[in-house]
Protein backbone atom coordinates (compact mmCIF):
# COMPACT_ATOMS: atom_id res chain seq x y z
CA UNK A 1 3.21 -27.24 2.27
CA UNK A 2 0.50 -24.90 0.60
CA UNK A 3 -1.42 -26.65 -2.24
CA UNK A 4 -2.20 -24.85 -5.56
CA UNK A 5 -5.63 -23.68 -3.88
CA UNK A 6 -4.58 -21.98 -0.95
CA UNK A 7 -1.04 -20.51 -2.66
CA UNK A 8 -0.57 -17.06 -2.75
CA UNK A 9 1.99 -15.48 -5.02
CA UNK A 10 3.05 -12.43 -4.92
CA UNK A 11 4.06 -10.49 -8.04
CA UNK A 12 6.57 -7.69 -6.87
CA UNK A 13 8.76 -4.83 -7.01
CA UNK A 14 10.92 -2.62 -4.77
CA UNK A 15 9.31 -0.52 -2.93
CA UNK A 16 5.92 -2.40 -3.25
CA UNK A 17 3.63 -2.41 0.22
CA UNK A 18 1.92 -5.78 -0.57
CA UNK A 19 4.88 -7.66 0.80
CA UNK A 20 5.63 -6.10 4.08
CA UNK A 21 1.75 -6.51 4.70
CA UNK A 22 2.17 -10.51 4.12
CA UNK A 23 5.08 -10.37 6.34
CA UNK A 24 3.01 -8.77 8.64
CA UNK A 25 0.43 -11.85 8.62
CA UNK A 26 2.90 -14.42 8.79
CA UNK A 27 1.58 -15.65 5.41
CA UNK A 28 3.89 -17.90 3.22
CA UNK A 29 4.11 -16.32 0.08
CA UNK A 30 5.99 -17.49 -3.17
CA UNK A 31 7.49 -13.71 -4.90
CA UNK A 32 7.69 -13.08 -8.52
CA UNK A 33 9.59 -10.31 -8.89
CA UNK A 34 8.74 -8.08 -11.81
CA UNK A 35 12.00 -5.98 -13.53
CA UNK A 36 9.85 -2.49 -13.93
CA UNK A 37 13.39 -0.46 -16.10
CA UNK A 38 12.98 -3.40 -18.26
CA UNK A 39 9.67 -3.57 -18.85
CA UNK A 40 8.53 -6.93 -17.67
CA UNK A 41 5.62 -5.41 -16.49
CA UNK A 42 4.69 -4.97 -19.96
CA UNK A 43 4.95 -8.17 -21.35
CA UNK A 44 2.38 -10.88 -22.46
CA UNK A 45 2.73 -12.98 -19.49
CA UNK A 46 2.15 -10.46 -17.31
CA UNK A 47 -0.53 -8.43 -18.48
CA UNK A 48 -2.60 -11.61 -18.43
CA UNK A 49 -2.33 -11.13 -14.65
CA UNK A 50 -3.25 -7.44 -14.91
CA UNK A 51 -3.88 -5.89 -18.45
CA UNK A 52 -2.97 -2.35 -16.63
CA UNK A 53 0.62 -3.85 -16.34
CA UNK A 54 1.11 -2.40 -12.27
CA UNK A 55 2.35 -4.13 -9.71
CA UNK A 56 1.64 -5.02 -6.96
CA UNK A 57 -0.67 -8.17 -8.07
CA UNK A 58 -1.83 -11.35 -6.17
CA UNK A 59 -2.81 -14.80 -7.05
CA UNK A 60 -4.18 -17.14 -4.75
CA UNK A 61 -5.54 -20.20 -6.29
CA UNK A 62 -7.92 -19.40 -9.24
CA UNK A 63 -8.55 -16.08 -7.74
CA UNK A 64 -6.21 -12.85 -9.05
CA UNK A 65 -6.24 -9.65 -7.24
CA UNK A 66 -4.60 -6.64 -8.70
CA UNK A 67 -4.91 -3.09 -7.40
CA UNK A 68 -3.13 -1.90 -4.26
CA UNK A 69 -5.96 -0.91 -1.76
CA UNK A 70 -8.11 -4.45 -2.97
CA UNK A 71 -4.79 -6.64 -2.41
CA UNK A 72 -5.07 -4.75 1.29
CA UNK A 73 -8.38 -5.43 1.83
CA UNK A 74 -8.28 -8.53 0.73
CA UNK A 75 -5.18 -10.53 2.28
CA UNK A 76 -5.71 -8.96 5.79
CA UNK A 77 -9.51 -10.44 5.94
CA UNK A 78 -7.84 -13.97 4.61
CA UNK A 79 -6.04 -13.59 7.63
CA UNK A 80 -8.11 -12.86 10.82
CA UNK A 81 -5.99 -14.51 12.87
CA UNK A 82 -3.33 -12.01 12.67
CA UNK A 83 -5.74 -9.22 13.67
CA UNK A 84 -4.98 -6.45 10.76
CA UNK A 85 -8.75 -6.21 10.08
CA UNK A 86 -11.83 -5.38 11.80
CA UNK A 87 -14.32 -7.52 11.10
CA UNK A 88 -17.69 -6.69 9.15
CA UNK A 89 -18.97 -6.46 12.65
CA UNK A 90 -16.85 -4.39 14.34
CA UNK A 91 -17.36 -1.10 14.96
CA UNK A 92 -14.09 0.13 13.69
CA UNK A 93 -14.81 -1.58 10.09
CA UNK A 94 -16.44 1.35 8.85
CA UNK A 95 -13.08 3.65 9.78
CA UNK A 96 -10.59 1.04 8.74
CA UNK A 97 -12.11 0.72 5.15
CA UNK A 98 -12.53 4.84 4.96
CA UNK A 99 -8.75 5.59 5.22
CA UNK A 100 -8.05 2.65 2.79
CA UNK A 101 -9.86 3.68 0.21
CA UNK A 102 -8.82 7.21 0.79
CA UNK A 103 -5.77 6.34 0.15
CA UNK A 104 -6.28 5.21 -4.11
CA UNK A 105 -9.46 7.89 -4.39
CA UNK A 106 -8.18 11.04 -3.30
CA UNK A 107 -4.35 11.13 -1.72
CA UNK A 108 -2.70 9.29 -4.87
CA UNK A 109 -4.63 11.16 -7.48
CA UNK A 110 -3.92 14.54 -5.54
CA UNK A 111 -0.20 13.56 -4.91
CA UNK A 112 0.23 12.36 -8.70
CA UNK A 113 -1.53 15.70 -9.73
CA UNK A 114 0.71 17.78 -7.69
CA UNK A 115 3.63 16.00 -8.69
CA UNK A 116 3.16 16.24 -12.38
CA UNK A 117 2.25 20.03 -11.72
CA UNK A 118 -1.10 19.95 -13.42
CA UNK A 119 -3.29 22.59 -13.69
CA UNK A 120 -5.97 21.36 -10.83
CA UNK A 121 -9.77 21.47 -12.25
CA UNK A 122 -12.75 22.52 -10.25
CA UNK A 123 -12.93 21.25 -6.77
CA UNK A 124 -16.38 20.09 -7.57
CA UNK A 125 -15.29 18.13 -10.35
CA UNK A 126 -11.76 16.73 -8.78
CA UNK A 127 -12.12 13.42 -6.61
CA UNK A 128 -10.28 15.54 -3.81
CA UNK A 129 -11.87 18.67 -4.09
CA UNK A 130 -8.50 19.92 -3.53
CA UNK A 131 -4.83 19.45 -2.49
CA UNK A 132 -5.12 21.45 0.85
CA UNK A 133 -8.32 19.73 1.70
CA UNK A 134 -7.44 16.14 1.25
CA UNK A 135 -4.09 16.90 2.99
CA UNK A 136 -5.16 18.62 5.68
CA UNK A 137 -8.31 15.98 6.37
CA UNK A 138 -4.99 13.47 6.32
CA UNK A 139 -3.07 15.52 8.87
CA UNK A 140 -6.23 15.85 11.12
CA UNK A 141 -6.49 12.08 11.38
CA UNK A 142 -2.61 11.53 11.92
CA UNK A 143 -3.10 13.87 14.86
CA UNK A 144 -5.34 11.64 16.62
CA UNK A 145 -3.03 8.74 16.20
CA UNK A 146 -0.97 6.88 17.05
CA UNK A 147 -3.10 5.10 14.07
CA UNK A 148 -5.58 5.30 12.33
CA UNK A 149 -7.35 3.54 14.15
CA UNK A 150 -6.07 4.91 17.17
CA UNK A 151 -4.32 2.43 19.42
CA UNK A 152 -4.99 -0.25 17.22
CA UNK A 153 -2.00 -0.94 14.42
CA UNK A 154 -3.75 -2.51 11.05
CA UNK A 155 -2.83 -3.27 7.42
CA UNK A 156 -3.98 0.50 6.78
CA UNK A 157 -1.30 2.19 8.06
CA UNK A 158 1.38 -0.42 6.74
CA UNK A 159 -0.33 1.30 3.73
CA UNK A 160 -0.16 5.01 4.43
CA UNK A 161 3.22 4.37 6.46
CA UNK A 162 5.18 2.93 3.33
CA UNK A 163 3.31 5.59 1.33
CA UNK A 164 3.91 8.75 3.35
CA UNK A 165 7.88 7.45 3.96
CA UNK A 166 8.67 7.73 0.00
CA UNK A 167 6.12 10.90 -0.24
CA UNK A 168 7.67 12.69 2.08
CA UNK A 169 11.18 11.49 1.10
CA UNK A 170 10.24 12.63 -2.60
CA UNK A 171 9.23 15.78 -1.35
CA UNK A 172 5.63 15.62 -2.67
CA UNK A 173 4.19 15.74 0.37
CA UNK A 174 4.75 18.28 3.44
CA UNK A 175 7.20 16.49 6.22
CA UNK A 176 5.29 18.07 8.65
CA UNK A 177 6.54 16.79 12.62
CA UNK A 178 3.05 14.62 12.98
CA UNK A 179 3.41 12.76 9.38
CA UNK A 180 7.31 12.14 10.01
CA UNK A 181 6.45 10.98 13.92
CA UNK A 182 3.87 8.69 12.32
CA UNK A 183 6.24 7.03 9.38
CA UNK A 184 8.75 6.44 11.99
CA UNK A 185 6.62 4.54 14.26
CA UNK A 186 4.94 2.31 11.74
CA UNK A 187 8.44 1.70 9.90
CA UNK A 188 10.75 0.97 12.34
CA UNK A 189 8.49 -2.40 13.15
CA UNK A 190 10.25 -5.33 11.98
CA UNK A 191 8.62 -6.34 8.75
CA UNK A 192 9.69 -3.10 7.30
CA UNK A 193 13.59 -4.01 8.00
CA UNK A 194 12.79 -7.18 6.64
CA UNK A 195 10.89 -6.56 3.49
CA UNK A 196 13.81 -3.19 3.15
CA UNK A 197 16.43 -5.99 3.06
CA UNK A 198 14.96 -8.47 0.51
CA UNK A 199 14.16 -5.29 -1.79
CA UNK A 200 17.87 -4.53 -1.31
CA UNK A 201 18.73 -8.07 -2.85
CA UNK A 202 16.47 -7.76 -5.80
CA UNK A 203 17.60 -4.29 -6.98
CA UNK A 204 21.13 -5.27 -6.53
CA UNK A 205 20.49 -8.48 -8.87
CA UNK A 206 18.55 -6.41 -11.21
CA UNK A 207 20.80 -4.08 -11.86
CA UNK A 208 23.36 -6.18 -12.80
């Protein structure tokens, strides 16, 4: 049994990575699932977790996490043991961290951008320069695969794989062969079918 300074809670909903990367740890987790079409995320009790009212959120002890890529970086160097993370030490480190924080500084900005079809500003002023760059600088690292990190699976591409599996399903980003080859291979793994089915549960008790 976990005591109140080593819990972790999870505060959750569909389609949230944060949970198939705990899954992936073999961390025991208590979920607090968050109604988003009725606006939980909005209310008092939750926006004293995170004033920005987005999920996903951790709290582990005393200590509160919010913010997708830090709830990454975070959980998968609590766990070494499971091997998501290289350490400060190792020379993939530098890499791993790169394509995380790639992920919140340009490809969601540039995705959100294109998505709401906003007029783009000067590549010198955007955080991605521009869509084509950031996407193709994406594509170039997919290439080299089969992870980023080559041969080594870690929490970043549970990251980029849930990502570019509902980007490419939305049609915001290109399906190109390389990008759908990669989502398969990091979403068929097990955690996915398992986080996929617990989702399932909670949208079906939502909704009614």
């Amino acid at each position: 049994m976990q005591n109140e300074e080593s819990k972790i809670t999870l505060f959750h909903s569909p389609s949230s990575a944060a949970m198939i990367l705990l899954e992936e740890l073999g961390a025991a987790y208590e979920l607090h699932t968050l109604n988003m079409k009725a606006g939980e995320q909005r209310e008092v009790a939750y926006l004293a977790i995170n004033p920005m009212g987005k999920v996903p959120a951790i709290k582990h002890g005393a200590t509160i996490v919010t913010e997708q890529v830090a709830i990454f970086i975070y959980l998968a160097d609590l766990f070494p043991v499971a091997g998501l993370a290289p350490s400060i030490t190792d020379p993939q480190r530098g890499s791993y961290l790169r394509w995380l924080v790639f992920y919140g500084s340009c490809f969601e900005p540039a995705v959100v951008d294109r998505a709401m079809q906003r007029e783009p500003g000067r590549p010198s002023t955007m955080p991605y320069g521009d869509f084509e760059t950031m996407f193709g600088t994406l594509v170039k690292q997919l290439e080299q695969g089969p992870y980023f990190l080559g041969e080594r699976f870690s929490a970043a591409d549970i990251l980029w794989g849930s990502a570019l599996k509902l980007m490419t399903q939305w049609k915001l980003v290109p399906d190109l062969p390389v990008v759908t080859a990669y989502v398969e291979r990091v979403t068929s793994r097990p955690s996915f079918e398992r986080v996929k089915a617990k989702d399932a549960e909670i949208e079906e008790t939502q909704a009614a």
